[in-house]
C-alpha atoms as a PDB file:
ATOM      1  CA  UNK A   1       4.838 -58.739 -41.068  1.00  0.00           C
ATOM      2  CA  UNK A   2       2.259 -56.220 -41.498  1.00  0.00           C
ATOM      3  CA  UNK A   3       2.420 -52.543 -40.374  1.00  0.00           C
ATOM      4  CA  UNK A   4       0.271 -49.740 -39.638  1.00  0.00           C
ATOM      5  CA  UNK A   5       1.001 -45.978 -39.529  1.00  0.00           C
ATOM      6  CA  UNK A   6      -1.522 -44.233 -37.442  1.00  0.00           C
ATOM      7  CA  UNK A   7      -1.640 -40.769 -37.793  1.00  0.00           C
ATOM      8  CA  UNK A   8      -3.357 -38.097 -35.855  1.00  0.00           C
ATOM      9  CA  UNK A   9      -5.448 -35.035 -37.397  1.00  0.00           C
ATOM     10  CA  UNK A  10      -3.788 -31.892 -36.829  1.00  0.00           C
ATOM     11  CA  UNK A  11      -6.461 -29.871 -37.833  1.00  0.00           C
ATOM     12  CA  UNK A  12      -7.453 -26.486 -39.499  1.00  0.00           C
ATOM     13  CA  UNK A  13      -4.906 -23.918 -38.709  1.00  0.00           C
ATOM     14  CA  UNK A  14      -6.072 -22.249 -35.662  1.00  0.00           C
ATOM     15  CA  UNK A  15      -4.285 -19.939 -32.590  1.00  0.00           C
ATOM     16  CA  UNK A  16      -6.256 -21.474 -29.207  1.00  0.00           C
ATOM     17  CA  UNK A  17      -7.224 -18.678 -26.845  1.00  0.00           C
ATOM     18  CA  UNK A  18      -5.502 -18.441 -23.592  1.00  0.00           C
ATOM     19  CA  UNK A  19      -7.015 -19.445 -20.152  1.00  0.00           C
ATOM     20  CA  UNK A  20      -5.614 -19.071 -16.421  1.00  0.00           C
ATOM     21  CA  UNK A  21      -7.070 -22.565 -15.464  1.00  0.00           C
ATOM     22  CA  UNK A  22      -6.792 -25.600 -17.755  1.00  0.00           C
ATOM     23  CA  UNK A  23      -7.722 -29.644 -17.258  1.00  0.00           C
ATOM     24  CA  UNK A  24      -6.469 -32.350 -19.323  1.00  0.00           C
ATOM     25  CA  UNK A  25      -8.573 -34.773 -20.389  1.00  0.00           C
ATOM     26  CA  UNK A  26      -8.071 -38.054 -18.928  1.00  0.00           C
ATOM     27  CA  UNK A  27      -8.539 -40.417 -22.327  1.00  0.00           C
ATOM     28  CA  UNK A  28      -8.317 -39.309 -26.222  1.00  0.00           C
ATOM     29  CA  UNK A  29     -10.083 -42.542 -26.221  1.00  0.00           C
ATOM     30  CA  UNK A  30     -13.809 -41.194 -26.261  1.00  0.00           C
ATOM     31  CA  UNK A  31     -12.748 -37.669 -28.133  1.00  0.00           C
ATOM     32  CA  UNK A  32     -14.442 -36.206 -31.437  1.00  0.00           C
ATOM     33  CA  UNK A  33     -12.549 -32.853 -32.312  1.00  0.00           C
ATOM     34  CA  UNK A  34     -14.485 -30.061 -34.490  1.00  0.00           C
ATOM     35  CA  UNK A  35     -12.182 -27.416 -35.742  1.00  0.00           C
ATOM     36  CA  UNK A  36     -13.398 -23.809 -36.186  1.00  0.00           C
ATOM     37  CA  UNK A  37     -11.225 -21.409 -37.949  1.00  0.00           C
ATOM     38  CA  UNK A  38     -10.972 -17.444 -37.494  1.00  0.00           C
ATOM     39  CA  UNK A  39     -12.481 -17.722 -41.618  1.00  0.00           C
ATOM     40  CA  UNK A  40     -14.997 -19.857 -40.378  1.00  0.00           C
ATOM     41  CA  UNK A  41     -14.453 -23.251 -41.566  1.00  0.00           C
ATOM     42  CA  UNK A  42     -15.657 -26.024 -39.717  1.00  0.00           C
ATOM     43  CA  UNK A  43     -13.628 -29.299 -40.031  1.00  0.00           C
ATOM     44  CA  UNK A  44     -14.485 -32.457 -38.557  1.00  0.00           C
ATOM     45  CA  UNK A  45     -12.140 -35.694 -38.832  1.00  0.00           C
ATOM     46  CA  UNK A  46     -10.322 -34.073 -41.981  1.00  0.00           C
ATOM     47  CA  UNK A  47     -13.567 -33.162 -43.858  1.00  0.00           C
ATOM     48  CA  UNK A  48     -15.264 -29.412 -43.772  1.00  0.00           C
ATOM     49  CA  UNK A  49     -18.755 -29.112 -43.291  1.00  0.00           C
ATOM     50  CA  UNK A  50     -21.370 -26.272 -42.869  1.00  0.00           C
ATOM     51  CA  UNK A  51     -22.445 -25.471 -39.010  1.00  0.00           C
ATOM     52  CA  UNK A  52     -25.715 -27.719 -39.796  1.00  0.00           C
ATOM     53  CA  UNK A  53     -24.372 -30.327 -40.654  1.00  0.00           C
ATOM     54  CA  UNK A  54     -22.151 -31.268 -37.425  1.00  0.00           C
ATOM     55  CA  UNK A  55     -25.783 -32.346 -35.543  1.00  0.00           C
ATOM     56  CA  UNK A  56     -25.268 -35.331 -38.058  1.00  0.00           C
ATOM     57  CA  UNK A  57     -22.086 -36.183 -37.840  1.00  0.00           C
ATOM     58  CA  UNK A  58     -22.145 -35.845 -34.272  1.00  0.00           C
ATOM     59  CA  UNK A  59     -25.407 -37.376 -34.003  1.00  0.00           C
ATOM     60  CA  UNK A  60     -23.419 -40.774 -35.532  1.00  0.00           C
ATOM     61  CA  UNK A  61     -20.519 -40.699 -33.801  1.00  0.00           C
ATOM     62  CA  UNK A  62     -22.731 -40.350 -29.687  1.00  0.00           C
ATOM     63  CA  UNK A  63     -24.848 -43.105 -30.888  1.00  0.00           C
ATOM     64  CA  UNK A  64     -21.357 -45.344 -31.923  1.00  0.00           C
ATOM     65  CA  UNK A  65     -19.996 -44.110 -28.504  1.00  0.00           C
ATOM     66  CA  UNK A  66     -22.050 -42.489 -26.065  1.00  0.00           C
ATOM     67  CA  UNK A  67     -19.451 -41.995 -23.926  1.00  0.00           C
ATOM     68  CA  UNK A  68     -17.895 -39.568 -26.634  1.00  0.00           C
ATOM     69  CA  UNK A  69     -16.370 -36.054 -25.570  1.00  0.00           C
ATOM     70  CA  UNK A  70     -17.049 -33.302 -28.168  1.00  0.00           C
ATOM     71  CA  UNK A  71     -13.660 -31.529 -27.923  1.00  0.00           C
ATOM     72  CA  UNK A  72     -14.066 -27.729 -29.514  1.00  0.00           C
ATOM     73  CA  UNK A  73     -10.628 -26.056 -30.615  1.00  0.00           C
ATOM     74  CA  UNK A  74     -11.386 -22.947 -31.727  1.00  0.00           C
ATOM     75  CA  UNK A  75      -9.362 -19.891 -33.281  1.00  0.00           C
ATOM     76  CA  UNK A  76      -9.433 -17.116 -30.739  1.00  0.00           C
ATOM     77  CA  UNK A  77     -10.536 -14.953 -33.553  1.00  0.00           C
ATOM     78  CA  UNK A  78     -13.537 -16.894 -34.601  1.00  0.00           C
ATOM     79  CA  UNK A  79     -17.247 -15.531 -34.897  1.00  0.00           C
ATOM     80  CA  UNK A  80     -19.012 -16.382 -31.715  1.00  0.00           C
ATOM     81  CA  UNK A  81     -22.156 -16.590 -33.603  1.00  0.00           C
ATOM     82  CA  UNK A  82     -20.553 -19.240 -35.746  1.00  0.00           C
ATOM     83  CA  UNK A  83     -19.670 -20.759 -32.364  1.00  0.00           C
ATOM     84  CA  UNK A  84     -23.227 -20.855 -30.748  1.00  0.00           C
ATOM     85  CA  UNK A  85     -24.395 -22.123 -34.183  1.00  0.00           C
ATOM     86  CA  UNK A  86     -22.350 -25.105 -33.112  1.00  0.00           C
ATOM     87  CA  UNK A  87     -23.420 -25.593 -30.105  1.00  0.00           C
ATOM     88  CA  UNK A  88     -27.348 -25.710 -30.852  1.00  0.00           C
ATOM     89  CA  UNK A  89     -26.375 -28.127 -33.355  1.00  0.00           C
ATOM     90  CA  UNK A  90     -24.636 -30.225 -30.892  1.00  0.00           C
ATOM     91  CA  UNK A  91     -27.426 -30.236 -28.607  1.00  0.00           C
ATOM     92  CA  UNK A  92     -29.514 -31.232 -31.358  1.00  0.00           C
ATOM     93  CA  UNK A  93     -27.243 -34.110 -31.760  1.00  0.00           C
ATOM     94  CA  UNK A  94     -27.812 -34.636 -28.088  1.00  0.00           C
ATOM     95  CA  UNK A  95     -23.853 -34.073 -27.672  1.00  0.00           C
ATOM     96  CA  UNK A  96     -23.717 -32.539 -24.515  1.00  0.00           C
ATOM     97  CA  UNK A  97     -20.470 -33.502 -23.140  1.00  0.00           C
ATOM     98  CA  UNK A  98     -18.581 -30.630 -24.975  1.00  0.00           C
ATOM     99  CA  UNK A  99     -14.828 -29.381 -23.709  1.00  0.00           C
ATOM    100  CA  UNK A 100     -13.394 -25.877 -24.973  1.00  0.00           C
ATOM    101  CA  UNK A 101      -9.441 -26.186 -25.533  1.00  0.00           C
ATOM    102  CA  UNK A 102      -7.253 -23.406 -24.832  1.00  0.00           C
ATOM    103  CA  UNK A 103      -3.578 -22.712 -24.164  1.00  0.00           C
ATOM    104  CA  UNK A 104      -2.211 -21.917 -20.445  1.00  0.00           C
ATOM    105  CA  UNK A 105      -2.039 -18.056 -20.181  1.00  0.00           C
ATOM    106  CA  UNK A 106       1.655 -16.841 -19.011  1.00  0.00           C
ATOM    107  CA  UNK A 107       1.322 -13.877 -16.448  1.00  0.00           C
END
C-alpha cells in the first residue's frame, strides 16, 4: 500500500485586512495564491520572487488552466505600490480573474 501526504501552503506570514462583505470561493480547484508580505516579499507556491517575475509564473500556470483564479492574500500593511506592481504584471500574464482575500470585519 502506497500513501500520500498532501499538504497545503500556508504561506508568508501575513494579517488579511478586514472587509464588511466577503464570498467564498466555490472550488480551490482552479486557485493560484501569491502571497505579499507587509516587508514586501512576494511568494508564490513556496518560492519568493520579485514583482516581475509573477507575469511568468502566472503566465504558465493560465495557459495549464485557463480557468485559474489568481487568489491575492495580502498583509494589510503592505505597499500598495508593490500591490499595483502585481497587478500590471498579472495583466501582462493575461490573469485577469484575480480575488482579494480578507477576514470578516466584527462591528
Amino acid at each position: 500500500m502506497v500513501t500520500t501526504v498532501l499538504r497545503e501552503y500556508s504561506g508568508l506570514p501575513i494579517s488579511l485586512p478586514k472587509a464588511k462583505r466577503i464570498e467564498k470561493l466555490k472550488s480551490k480547484r482552479h486557485t493560484s495564491h501569491i502571497w505579499v508580505s507587509k516587508e514586501g516579499l512576494v511568494s508564490i507556491e513556496d518560492k519568493l520572487y520579485k514583482a516581475e517575475g509573477v507575469r511568468h509564473v502566472m503566465y504558465e500556470k493560465r495557459v495549464a488552466d485557463p480557468q485559474l483564479v489568481v487568489s491575492l492574500k495580502s498583509d494589510e500593511r503592505a505597499k500598495m505600490g508593490l500591490i499595483s506592481d502585481i497587478h500590471t504584471e498579472l495583466r501582462k500574464a493575461d490573469a485577469l480573474k484575480l480575488n482579494y482575500s480578507s477576514k470578516t470585519a466584527v462591528d
